[in-house]
PDB file of N, CA and C in Angstrom:
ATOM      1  N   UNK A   1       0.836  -1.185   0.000  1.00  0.00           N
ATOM      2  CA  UNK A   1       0.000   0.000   0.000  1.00  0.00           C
ATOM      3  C   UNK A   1       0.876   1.242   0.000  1.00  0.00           C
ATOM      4  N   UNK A   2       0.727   2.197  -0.713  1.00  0.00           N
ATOM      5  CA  UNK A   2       1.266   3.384  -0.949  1.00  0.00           C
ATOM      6  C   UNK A   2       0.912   4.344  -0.083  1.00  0.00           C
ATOM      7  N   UNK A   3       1.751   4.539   1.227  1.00  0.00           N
ATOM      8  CA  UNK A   3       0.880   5.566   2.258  1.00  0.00           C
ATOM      9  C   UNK A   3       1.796   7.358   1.715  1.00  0.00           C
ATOM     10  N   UNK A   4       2.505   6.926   1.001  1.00  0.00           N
ATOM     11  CA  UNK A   4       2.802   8.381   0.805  1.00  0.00           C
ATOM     12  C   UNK A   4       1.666   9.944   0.787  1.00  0.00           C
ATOM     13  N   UNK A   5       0.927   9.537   0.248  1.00  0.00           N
ATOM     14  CA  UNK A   5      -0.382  10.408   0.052  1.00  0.00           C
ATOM     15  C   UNK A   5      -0.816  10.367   1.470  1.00  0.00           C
ATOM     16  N   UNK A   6      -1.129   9.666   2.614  1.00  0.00           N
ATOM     17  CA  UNK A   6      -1.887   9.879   3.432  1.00  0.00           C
ATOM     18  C   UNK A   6      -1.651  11.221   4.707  1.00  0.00           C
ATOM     19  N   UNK A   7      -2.358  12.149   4.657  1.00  0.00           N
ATOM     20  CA  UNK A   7      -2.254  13.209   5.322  1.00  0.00           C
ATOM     21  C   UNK A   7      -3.108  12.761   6.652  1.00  0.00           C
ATOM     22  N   UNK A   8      -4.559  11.998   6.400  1.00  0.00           N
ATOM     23  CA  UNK A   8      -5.211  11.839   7.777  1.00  0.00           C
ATOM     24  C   UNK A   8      -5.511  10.381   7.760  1.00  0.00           C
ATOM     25  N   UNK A   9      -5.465  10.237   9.547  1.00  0.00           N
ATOM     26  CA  UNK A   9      -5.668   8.508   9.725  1.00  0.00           C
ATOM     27  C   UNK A   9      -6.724   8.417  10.521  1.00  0.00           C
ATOM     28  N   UNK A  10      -8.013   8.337  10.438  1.00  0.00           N
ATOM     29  CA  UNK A  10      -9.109   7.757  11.434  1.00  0.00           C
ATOM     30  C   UNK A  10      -9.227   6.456  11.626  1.00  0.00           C
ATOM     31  N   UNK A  11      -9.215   6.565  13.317  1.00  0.00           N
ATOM     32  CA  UNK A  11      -9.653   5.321  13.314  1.00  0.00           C
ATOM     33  C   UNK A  11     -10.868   5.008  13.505  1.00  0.00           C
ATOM     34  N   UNK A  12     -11.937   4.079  13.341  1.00  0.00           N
ATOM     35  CA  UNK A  12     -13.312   3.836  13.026  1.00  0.00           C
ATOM     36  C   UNK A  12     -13.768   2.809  14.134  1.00  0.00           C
ATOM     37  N   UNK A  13     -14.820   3.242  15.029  1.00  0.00           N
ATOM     38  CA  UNK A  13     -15.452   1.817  15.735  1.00  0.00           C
ATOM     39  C   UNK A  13     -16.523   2.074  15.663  1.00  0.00           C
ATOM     40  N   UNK A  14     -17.440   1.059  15.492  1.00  0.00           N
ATOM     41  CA  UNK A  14     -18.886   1.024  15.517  1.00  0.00           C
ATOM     42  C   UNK A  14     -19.309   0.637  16.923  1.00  0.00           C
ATOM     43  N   UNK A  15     -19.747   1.683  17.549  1.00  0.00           N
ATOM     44  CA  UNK A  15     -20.174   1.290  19.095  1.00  0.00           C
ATOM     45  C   UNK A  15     -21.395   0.489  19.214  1.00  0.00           C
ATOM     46  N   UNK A  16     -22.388   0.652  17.728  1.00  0.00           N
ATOM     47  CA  UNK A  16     -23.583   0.409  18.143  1.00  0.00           C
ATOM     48  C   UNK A  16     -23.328  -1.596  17.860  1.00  0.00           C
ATOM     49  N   UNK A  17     -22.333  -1.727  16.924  1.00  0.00           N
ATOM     50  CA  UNK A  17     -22.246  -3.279  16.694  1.00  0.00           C
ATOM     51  C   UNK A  17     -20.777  -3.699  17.616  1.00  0.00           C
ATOM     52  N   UNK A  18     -20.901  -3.103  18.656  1.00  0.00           N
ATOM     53  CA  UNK A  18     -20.104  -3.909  19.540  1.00  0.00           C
ATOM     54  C   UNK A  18     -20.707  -4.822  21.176  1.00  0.00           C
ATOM     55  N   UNK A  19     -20.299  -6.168  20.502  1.00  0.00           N
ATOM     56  CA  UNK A  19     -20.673  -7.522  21.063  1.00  0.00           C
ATOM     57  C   UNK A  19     -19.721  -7.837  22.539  1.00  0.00           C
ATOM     58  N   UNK A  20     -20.715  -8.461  23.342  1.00  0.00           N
ATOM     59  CA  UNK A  20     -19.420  -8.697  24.606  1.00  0.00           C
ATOM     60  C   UNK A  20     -19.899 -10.343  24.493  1.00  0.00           C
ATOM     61  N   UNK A  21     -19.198 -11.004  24.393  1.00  0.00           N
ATOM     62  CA  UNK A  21     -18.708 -12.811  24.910  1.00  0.00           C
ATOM     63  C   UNK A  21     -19.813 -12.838  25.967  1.00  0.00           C
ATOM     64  N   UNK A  22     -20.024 -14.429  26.107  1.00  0.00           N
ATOM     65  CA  UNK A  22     -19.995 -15.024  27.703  1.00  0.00           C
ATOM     66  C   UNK A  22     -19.218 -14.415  28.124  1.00  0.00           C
ATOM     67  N   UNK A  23     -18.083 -14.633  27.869  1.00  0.00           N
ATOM     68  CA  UNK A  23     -16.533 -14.483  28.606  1.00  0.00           C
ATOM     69  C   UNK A  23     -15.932 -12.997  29.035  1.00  0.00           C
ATOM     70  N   UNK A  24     -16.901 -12.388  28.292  1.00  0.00           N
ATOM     71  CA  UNK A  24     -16.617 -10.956  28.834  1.00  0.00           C
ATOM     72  C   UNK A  24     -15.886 -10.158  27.731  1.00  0.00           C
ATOM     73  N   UNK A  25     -15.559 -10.586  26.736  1.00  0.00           N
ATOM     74  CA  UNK A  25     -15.030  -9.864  25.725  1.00  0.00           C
ATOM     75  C   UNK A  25     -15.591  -9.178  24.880  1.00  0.00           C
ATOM     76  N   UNK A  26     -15.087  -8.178  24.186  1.00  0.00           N
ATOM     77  CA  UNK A  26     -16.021  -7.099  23.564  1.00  0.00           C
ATOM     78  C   UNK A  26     -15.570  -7.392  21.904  1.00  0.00           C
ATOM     79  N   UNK A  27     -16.416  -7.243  20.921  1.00  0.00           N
ATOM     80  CA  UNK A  27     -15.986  -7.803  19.840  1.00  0.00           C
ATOM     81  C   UNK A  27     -16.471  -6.963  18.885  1.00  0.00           C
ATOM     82  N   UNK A  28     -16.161  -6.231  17.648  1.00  0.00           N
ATOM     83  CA  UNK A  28     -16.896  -5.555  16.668  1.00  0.00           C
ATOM     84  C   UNK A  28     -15.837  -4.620  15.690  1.00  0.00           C
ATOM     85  N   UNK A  29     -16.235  -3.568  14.759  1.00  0.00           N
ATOM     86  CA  UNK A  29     -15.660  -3.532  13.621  1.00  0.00           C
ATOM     87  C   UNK A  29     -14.277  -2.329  14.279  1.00  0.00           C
ATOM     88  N   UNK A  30     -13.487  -2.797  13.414  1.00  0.00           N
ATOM     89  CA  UNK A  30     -12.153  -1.552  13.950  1.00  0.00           C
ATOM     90  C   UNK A  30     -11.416  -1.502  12.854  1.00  0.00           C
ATOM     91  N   UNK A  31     -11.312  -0.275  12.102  1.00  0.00           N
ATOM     92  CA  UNK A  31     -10.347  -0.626  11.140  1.00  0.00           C
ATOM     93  C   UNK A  31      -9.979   1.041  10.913  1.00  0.00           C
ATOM     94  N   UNK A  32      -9.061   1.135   9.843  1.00  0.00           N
ATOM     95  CA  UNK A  32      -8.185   3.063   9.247  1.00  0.00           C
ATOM     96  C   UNK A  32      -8.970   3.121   8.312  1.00  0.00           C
ATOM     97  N   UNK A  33      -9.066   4.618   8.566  1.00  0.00           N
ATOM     98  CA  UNK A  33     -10.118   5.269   7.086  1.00  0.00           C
ATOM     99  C   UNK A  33      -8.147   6.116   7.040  1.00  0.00           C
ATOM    100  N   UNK A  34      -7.685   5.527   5.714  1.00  0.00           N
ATOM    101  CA  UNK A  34      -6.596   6.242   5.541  1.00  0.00           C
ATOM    102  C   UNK A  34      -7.049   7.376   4.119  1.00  0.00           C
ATOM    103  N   UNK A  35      -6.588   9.138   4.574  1.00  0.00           N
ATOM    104  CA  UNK A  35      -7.618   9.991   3.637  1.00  0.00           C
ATOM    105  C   UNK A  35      -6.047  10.780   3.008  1.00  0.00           C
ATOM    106  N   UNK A  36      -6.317  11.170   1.796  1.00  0.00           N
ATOM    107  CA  UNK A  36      -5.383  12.256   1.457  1.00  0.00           C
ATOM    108  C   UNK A  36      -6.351  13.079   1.173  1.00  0.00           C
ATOM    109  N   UNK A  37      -6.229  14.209   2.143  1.00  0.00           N
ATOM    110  CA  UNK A  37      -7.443  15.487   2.630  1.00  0.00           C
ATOM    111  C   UNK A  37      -7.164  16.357   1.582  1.00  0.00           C
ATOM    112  N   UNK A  38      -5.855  16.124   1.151  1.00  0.00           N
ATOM    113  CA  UNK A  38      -5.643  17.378  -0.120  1.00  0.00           C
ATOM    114  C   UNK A  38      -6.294  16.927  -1.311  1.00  0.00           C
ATOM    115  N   UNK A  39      -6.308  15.585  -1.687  1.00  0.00           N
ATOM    116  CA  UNK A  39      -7.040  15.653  -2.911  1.00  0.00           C
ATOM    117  C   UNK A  39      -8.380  14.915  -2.626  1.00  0.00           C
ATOM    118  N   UNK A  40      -8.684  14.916  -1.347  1.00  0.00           N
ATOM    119  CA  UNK A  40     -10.033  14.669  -1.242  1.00  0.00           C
ATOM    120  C   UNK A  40     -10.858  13.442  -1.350  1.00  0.00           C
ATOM    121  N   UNK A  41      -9.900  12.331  -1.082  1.00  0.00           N
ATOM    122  CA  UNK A  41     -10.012  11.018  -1.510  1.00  0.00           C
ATOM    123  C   UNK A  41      -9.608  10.433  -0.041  1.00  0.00           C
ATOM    124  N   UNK A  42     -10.705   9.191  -0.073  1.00  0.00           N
ATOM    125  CA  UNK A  42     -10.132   7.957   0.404  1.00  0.00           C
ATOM    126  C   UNK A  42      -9.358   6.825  -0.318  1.00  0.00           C
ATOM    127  N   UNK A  43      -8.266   6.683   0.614  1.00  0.00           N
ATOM    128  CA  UNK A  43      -7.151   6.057  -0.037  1.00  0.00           C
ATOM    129  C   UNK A  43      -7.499   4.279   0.003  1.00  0.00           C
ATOM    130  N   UNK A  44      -7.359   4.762   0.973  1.00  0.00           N
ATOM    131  CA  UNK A  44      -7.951   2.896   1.329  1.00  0.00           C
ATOM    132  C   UNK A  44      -8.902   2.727   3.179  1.00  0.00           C
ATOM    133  N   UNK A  45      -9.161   1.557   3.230  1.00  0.00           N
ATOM    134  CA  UNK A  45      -9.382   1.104   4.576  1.00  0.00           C
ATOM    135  C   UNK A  45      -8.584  -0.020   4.981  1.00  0.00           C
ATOM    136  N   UNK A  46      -8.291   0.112   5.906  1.00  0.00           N
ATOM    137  CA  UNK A  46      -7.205  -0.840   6.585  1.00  0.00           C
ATOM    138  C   UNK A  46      -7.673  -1.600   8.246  1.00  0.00           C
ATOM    139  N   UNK A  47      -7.530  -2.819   8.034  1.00  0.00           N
ATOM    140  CA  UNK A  47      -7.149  -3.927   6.825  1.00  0.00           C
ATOM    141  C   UNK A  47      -8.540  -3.946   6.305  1.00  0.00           C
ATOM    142  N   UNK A  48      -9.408  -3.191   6.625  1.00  0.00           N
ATOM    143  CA  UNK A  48     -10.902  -3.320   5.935  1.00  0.00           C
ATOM    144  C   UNK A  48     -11.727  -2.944   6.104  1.00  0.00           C
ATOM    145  N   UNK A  49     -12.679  -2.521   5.821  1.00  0.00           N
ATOM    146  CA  UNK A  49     -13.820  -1.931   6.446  1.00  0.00           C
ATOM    147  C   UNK A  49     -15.125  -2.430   7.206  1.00  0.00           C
ATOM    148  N   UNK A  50     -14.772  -3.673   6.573  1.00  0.00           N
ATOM    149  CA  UNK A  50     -15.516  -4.749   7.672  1.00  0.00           C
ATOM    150  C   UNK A  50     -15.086  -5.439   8.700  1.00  0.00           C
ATOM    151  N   UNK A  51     -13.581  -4.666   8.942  1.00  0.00           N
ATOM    152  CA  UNK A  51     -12.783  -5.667   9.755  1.00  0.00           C
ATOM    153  C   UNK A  51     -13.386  -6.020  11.402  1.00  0.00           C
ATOM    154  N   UNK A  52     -13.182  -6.938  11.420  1.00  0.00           N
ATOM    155  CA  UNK A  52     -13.884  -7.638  13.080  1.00  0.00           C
ATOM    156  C   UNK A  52     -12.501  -7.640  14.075  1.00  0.00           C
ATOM    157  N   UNK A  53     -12.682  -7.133  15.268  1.00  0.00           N
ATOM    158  CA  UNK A  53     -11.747  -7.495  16.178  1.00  0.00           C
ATOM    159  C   UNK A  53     -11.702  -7.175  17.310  1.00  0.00           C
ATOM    160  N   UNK A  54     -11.182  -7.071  18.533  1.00  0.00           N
ATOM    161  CA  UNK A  54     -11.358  -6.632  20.018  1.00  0.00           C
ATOM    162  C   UNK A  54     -10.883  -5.373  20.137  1.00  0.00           C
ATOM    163  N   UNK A  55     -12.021  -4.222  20.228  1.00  0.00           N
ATOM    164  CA  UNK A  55     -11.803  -2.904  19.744  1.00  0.00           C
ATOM    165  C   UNK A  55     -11.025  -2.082  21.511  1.00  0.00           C
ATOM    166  N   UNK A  56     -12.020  -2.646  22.378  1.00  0.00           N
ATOM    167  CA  UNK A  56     -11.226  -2.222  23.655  1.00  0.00           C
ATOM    168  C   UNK A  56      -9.944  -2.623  23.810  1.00  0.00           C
ATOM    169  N   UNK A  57      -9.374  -3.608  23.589  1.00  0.00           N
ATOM    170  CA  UNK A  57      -8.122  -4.282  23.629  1.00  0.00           C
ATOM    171  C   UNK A  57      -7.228  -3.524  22.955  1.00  0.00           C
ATOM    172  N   UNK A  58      -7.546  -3.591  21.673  1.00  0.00           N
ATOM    173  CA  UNK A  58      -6.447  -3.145  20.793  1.00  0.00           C
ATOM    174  C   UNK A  58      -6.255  -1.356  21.286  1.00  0.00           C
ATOM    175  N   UNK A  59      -7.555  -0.874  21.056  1.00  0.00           N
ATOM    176  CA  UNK A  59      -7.151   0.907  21.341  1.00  0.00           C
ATOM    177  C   UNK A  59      -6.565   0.608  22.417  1.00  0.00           C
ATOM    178  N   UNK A  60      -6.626   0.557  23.592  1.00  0.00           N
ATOM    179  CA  UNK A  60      -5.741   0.256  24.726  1.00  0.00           C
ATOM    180  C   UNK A  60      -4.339  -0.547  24.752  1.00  0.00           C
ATOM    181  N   UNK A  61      -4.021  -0.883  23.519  1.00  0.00           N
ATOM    182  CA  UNK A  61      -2.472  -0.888  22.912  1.00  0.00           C
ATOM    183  C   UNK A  61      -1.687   0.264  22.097  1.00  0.00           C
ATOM    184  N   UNK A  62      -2.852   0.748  21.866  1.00  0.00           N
ATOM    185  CA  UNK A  62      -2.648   1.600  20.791  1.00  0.00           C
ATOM    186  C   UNK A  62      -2.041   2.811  21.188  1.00  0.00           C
ATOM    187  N   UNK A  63      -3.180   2.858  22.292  1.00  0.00           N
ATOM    188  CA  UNK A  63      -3.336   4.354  23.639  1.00  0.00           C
ATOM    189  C   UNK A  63      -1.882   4.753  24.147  1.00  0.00           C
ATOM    190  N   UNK A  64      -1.727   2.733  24.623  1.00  0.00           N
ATOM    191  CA  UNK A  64      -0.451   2.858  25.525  1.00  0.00           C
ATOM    192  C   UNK A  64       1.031   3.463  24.770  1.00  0.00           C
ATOM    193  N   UNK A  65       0.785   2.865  23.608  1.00  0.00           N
ATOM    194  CA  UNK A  65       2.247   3.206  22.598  1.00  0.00           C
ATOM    195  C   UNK A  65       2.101   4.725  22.164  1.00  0.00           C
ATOM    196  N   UNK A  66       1.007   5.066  22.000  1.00  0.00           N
ATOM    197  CA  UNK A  66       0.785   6.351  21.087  1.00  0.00           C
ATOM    198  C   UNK A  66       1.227   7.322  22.697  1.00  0.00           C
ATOM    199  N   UNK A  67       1.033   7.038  23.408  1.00  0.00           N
ATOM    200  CA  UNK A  67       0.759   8.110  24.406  1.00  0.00           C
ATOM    201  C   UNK A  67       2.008   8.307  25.210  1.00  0.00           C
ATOM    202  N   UNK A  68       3.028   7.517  24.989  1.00  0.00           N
ATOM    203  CA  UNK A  68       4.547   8.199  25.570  1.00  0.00           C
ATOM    204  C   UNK A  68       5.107   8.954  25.112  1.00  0.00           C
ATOM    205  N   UNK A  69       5.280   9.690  25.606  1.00  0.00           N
ATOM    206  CA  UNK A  69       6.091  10.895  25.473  1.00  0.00           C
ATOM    207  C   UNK A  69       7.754  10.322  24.732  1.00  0.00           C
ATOM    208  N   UNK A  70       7.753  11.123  23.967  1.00  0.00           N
ATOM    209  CA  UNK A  70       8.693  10.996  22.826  1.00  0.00           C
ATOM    210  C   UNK A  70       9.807  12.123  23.781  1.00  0.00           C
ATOM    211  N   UNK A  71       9.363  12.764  24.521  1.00  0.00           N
ATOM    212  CA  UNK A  71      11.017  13.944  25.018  1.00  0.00           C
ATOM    213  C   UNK A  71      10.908  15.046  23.881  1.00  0.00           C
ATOM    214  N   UNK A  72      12.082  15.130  23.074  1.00  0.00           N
ATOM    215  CA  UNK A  72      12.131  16.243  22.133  1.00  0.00           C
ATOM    216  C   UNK A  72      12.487  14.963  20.829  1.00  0.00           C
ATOM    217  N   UNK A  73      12.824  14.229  21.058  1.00  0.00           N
ATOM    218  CA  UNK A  73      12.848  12.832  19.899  1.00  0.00           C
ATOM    219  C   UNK A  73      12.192  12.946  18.849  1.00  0.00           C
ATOM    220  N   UNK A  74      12.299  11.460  18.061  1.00  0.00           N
ATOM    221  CA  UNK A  74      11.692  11.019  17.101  1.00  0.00           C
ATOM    222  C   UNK A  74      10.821   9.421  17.397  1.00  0.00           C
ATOM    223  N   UNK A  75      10.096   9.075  17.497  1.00  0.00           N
ATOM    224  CA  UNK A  75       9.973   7.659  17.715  1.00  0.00           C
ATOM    225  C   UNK A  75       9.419   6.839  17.224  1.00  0.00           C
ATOM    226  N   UNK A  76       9.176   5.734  16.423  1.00  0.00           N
ATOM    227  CA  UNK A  76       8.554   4.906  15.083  1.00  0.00           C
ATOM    228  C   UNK A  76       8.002   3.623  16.312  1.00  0.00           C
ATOM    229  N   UNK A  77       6.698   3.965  16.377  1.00  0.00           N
ATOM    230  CA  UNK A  77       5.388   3.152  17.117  1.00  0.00           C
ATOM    231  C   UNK A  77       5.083   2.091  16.346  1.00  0.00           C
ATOM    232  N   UNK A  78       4.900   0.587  16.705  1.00  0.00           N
ATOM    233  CA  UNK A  78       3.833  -0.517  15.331  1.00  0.00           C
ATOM    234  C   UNK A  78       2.679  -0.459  16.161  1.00  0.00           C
ATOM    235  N   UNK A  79       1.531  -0.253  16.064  1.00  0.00           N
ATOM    236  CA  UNK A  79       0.402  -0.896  16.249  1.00  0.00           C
ATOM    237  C   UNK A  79      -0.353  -1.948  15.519  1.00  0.00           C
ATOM    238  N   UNK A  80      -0.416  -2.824  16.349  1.00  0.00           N
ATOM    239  CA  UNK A  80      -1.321  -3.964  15.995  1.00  0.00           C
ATOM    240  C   UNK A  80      -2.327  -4.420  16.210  1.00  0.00           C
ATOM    241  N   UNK A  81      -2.979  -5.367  15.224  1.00  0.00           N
ATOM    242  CA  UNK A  81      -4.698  -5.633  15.295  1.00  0.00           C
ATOM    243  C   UNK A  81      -3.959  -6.868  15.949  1.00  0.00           C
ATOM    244  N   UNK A  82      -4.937  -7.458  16.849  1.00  0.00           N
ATOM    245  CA  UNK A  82      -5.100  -8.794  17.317  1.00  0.00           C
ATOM    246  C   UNK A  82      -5.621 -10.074  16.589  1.00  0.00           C
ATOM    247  N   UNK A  83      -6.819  -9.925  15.437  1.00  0.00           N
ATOM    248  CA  UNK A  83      -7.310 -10.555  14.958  1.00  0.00           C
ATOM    249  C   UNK A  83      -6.080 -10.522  13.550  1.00  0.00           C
ATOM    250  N   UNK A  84      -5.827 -11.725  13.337  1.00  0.00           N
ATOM    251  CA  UNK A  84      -4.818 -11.187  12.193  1.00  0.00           C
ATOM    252  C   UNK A  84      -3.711 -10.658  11.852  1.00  0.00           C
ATOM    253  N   UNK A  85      -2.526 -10.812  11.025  1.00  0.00           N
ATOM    254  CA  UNK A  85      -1.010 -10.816  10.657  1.00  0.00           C
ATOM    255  C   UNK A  85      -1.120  -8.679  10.361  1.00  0.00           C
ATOM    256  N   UNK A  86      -2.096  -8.198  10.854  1.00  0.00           N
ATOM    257  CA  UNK A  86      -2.141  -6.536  10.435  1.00  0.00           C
ATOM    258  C   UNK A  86      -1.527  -5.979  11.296  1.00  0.00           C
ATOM    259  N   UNK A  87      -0.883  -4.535  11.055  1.00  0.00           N
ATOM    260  CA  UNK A  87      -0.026  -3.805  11.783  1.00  0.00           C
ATOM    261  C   UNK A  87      -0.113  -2.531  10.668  1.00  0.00           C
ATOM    262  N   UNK A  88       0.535  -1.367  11.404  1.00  0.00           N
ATOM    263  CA  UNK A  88       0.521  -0.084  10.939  1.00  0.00           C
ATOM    264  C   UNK A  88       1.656   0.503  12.179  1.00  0.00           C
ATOM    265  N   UNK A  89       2.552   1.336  11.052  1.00  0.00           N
ATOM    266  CA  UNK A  89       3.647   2.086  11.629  1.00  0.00           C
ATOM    267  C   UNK A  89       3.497   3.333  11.486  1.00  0.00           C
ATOM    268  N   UNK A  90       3.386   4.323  12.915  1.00  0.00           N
ATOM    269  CA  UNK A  90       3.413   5.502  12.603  1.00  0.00           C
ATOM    270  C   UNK A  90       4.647   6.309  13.584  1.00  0.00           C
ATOM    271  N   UNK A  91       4.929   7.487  12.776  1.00  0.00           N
ATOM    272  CA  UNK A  91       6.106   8.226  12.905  1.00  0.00           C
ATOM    273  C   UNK A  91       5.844   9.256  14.084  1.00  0.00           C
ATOM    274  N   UNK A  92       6.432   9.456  15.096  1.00  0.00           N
ATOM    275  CA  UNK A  92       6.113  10.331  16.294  1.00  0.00           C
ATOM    276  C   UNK A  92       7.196  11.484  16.393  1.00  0.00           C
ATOM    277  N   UNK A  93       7.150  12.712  16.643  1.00  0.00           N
ATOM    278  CA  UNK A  93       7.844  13.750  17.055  1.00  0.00           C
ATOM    279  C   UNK A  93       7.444  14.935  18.379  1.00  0.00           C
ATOM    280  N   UNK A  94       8.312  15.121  18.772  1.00  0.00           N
ATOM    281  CA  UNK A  94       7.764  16.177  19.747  1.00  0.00           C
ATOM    282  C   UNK A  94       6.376  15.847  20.478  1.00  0.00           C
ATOM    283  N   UNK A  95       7.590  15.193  21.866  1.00  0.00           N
ATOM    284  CA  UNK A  95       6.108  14.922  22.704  1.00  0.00           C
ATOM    285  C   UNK A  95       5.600  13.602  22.051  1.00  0.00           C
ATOM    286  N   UNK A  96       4.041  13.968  21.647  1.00  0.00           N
ATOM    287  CA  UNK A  96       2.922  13.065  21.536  1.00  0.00           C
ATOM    288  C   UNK A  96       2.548  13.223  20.332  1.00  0.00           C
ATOM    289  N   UNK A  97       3.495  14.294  19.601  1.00  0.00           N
ATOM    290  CA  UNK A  97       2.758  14.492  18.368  1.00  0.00           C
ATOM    291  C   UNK A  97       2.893  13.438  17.139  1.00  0.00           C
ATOM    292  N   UNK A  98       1.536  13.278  16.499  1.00  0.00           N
ATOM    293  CA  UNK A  98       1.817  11.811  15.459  1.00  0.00           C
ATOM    294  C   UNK A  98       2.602  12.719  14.339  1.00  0.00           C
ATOM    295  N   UNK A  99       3.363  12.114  13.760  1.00  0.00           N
ATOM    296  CA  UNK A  99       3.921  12.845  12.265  1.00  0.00           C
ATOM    297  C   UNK A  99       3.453  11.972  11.167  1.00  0.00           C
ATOM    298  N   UNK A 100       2.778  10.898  10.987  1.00  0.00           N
ATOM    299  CA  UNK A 100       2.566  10.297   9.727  1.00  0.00           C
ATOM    300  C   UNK A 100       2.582   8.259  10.024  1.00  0.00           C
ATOM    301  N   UNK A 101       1.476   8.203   9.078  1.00  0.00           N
ATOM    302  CA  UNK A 101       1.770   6.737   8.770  1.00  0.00           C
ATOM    303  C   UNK A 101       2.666   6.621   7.667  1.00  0.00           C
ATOM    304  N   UNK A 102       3.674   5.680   8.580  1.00  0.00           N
ATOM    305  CA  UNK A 102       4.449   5.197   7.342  1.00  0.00           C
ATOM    306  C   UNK A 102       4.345   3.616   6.251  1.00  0.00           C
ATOM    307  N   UNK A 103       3.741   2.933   6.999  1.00  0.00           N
ATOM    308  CA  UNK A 103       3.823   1.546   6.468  1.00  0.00           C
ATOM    309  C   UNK A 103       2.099   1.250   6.895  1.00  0.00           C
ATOM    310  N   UNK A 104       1.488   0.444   6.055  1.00  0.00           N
ATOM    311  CA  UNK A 104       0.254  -0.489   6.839  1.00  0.00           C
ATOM    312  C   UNK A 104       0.715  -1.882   5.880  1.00  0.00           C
ATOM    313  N   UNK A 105       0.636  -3.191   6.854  1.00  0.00           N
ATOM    314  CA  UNK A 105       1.283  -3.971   6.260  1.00  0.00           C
ATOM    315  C   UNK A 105       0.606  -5.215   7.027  1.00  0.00           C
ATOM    316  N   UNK A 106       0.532  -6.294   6.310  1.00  0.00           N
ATOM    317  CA  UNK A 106       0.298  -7.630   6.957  1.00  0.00           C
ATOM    318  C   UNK A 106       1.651  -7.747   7.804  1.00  0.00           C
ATOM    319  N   UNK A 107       1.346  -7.892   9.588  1.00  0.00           N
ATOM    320  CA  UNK A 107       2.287  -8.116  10.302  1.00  0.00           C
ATOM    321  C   UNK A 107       3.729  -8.769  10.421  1.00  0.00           C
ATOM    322  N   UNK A 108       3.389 -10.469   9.243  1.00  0.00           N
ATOM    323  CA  UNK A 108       4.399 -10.868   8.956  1.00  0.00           C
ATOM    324  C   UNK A 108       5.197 -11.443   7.686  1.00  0.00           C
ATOM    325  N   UNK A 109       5.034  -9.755   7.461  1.00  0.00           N
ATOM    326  CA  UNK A 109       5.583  -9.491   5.742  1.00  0.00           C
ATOM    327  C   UNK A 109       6.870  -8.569   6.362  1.00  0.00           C
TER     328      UNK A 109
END
């Protein structure tokens, strides 16, 4: 996937189709609306737009990595889906600030 173009990364949960287990687990759609805002396009969805997976879990990986403080640094974060070989690398500067996706990639490619 060509993330060069991507200026914005949403991430997407459907609260109203999220399922909890017997077991207590919460289950439903999570996936990137990856946008290049300049030309006004969606680029892709990642890994899908129907994608299924443990949406509390994962943001709460996500949270934890995204949310350290970088210092005055640079720092290259992977986040990963649980359901599935998916992952996405994004570029951090100053602080907390995101600078860019660089890679979205099947995990073990």
């Amino acid at each position: 996937m060509d993330t060069s173009r991507i200026d914005t990364l949403e991430i997407v949960v459907t609260p109203a189709e999220l399922r909890r287990s017997a077991t207590g687990s919460i289950t439903g759609r999570l996936w990137l609306r990856l946008t290049a805002t300049r030309e006004r396009t969606d680029i892709d969805a990642f890994p899908g737009d129907e994608w299924s997976d443990f949406p509390v879990t994962v943001l709460g990986w996500w949270l934890g990595r995204l949310a350290r403080d970088t210092g005055s640094g640079e720092a290259i974060e992977r986040c990963q889906f649980m359901d599935g070989p998916f992952a996405f690398t994004v570029r951090r500067r100053r602080g907390v600030q995101l600078r860019g996706v660089s890679r979205c990639r099947r995990a073990d490619t």
